[in-house]
Protein backbone atom coordinates (compact mmCIF):
# COMPACT_ATOMS: atom_id res chain seq x y z
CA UNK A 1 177.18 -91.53 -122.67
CA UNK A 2 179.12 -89.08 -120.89
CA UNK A 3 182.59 -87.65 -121.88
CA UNK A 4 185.46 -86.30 -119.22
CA UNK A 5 187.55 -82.86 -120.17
CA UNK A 6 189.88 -82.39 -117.08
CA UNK A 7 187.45 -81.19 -114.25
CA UNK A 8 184.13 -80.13 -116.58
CA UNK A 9 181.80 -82.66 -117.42
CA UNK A 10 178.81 -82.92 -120.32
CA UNK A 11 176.35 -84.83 -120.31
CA UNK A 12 173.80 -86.09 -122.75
CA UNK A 13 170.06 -85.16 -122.64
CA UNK A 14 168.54 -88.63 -123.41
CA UNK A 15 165.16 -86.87 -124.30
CA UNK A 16 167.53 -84.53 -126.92
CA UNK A 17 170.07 -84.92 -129.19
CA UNK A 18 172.20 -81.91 -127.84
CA UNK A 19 174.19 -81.51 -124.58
CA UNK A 20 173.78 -79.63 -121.49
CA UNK A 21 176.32 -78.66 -118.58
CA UNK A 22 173.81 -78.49 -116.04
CA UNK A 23 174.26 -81.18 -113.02
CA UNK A 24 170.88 -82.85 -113.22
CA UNK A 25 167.87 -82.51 -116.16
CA UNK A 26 164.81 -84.49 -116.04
CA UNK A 27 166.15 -87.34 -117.78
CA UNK A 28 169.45 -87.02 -116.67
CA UNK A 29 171.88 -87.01 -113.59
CA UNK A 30 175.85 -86.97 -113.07
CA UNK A 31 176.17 -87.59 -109.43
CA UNK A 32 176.17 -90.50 -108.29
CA UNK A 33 178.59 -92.03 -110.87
CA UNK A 34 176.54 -95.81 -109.58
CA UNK A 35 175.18 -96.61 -107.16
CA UNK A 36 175.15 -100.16 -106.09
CA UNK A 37 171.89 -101.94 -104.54
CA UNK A 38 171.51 -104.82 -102.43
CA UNK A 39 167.95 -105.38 -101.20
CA UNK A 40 166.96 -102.49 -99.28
CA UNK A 41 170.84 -101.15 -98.66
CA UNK A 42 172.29 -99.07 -101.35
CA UNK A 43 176.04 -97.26 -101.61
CA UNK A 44 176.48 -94.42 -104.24
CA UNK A 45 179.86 -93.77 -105.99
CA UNK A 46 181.26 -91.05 -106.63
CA UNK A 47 184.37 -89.36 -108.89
CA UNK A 48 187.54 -88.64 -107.26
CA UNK A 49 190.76 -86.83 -108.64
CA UNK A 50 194.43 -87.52 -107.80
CA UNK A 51 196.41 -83.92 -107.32
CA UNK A 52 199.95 -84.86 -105.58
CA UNK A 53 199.70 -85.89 -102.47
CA UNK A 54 195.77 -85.69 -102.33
CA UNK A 55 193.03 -86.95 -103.45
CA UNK A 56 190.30 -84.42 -104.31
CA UNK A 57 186.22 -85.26 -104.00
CA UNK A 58 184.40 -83.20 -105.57
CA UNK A 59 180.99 -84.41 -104.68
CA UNK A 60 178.16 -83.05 -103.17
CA UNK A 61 179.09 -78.88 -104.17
CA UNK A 62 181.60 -79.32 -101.36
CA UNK A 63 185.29 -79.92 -101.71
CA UNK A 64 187.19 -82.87 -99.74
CA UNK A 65 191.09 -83.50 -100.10
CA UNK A 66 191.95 -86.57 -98.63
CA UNK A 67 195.87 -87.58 -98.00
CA UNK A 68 196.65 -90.20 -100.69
CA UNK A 69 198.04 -92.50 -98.22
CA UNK A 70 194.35 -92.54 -96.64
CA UNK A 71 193.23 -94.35 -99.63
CA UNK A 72 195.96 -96.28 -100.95
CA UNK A 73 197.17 -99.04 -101.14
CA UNK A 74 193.84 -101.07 -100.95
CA UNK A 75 193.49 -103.54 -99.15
CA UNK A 76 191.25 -106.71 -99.35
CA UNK A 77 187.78 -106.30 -97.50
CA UNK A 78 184.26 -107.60 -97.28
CA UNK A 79 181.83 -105.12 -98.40
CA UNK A 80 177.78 -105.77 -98.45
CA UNK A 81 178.66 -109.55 -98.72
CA UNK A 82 181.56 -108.88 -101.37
CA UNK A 83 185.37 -109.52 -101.56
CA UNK A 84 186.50 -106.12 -102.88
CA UNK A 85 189.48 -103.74 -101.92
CA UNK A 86 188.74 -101.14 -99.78
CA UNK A 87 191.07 -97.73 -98.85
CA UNK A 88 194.09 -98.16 -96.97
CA UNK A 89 192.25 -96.30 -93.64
CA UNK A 90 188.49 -95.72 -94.03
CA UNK A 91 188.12 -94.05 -90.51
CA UNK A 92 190.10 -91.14 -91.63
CA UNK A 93 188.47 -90.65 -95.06
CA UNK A 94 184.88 -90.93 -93.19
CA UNK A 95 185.86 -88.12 -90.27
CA UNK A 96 186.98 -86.42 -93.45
CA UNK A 97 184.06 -86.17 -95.17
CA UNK A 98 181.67 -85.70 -92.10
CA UNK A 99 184.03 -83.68 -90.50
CA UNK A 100 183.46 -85.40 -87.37
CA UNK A 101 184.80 -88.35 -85.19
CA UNK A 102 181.63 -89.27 -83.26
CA UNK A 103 179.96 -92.18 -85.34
CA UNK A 104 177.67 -92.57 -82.36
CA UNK A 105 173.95 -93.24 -83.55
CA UNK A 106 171.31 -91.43 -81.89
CA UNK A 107 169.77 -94.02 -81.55
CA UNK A 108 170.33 -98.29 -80.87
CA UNK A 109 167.58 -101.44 -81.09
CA UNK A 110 167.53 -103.53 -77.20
CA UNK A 111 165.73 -106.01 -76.81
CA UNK A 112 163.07 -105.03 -80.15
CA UNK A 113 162.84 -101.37 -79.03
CA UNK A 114 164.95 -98.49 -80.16
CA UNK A 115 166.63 -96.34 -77.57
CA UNK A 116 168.34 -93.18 -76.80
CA UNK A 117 172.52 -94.07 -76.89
């Protein structure tokens, strides 16, 4: 059980009855929020507030502000195999967040042998 008071969070020891403000116990975490599995692939979700025009991530002890229009509105998407709404521009929220634009992986499978991109 965990209960929201504007940005401050408790949450519940499960091995205790009494509540703690820390961000992770032994029995206990608050980020991620989820995190959804499928096989061997896994996404974690996390909070997010709305302040005006942005939208404010909080995760991670770093601070991200997004433009609202970034995110909204959804639109329709496949995700892992779902139907689901995704943001409005995902590009710009990821080079956001990793505060980069080069997606590039180090490193690409040819032919059943990994190589240098």
């Amino acid at each position: 059980m965990k209960w929201f008071l504007l940005t401050w969070r408790f949450n519940f020891v499960f091995a205790f009855p009494k509540v703690t403000t820390y961000m992770s116990d032994m029995c206990s975490f608050l980020e991620p929020m989820a995190r959804l599995i499928r096989g061997s692939v896994f996404v974690d979700m996390f909070h997010f507030y709305e302040k005006g025009d942005l939208i404010e991530d909080p995760s991670e002890n770093r601070l991200k502000q997004y433009k609202k229009t970034d995110f909204y509105p959804f639109r329709p998407c496949i995700f892992m195999g779902f139907s689901t709404s995704c943001p409005n521009r995902p590009w710009e929220i990821l080079q956001n967040y990793f505060k980069t634009d080069n997606f590039k992986p180090a490193k690409m499978c040819k032919n059943g042998f990994w190589v240098d991109t």
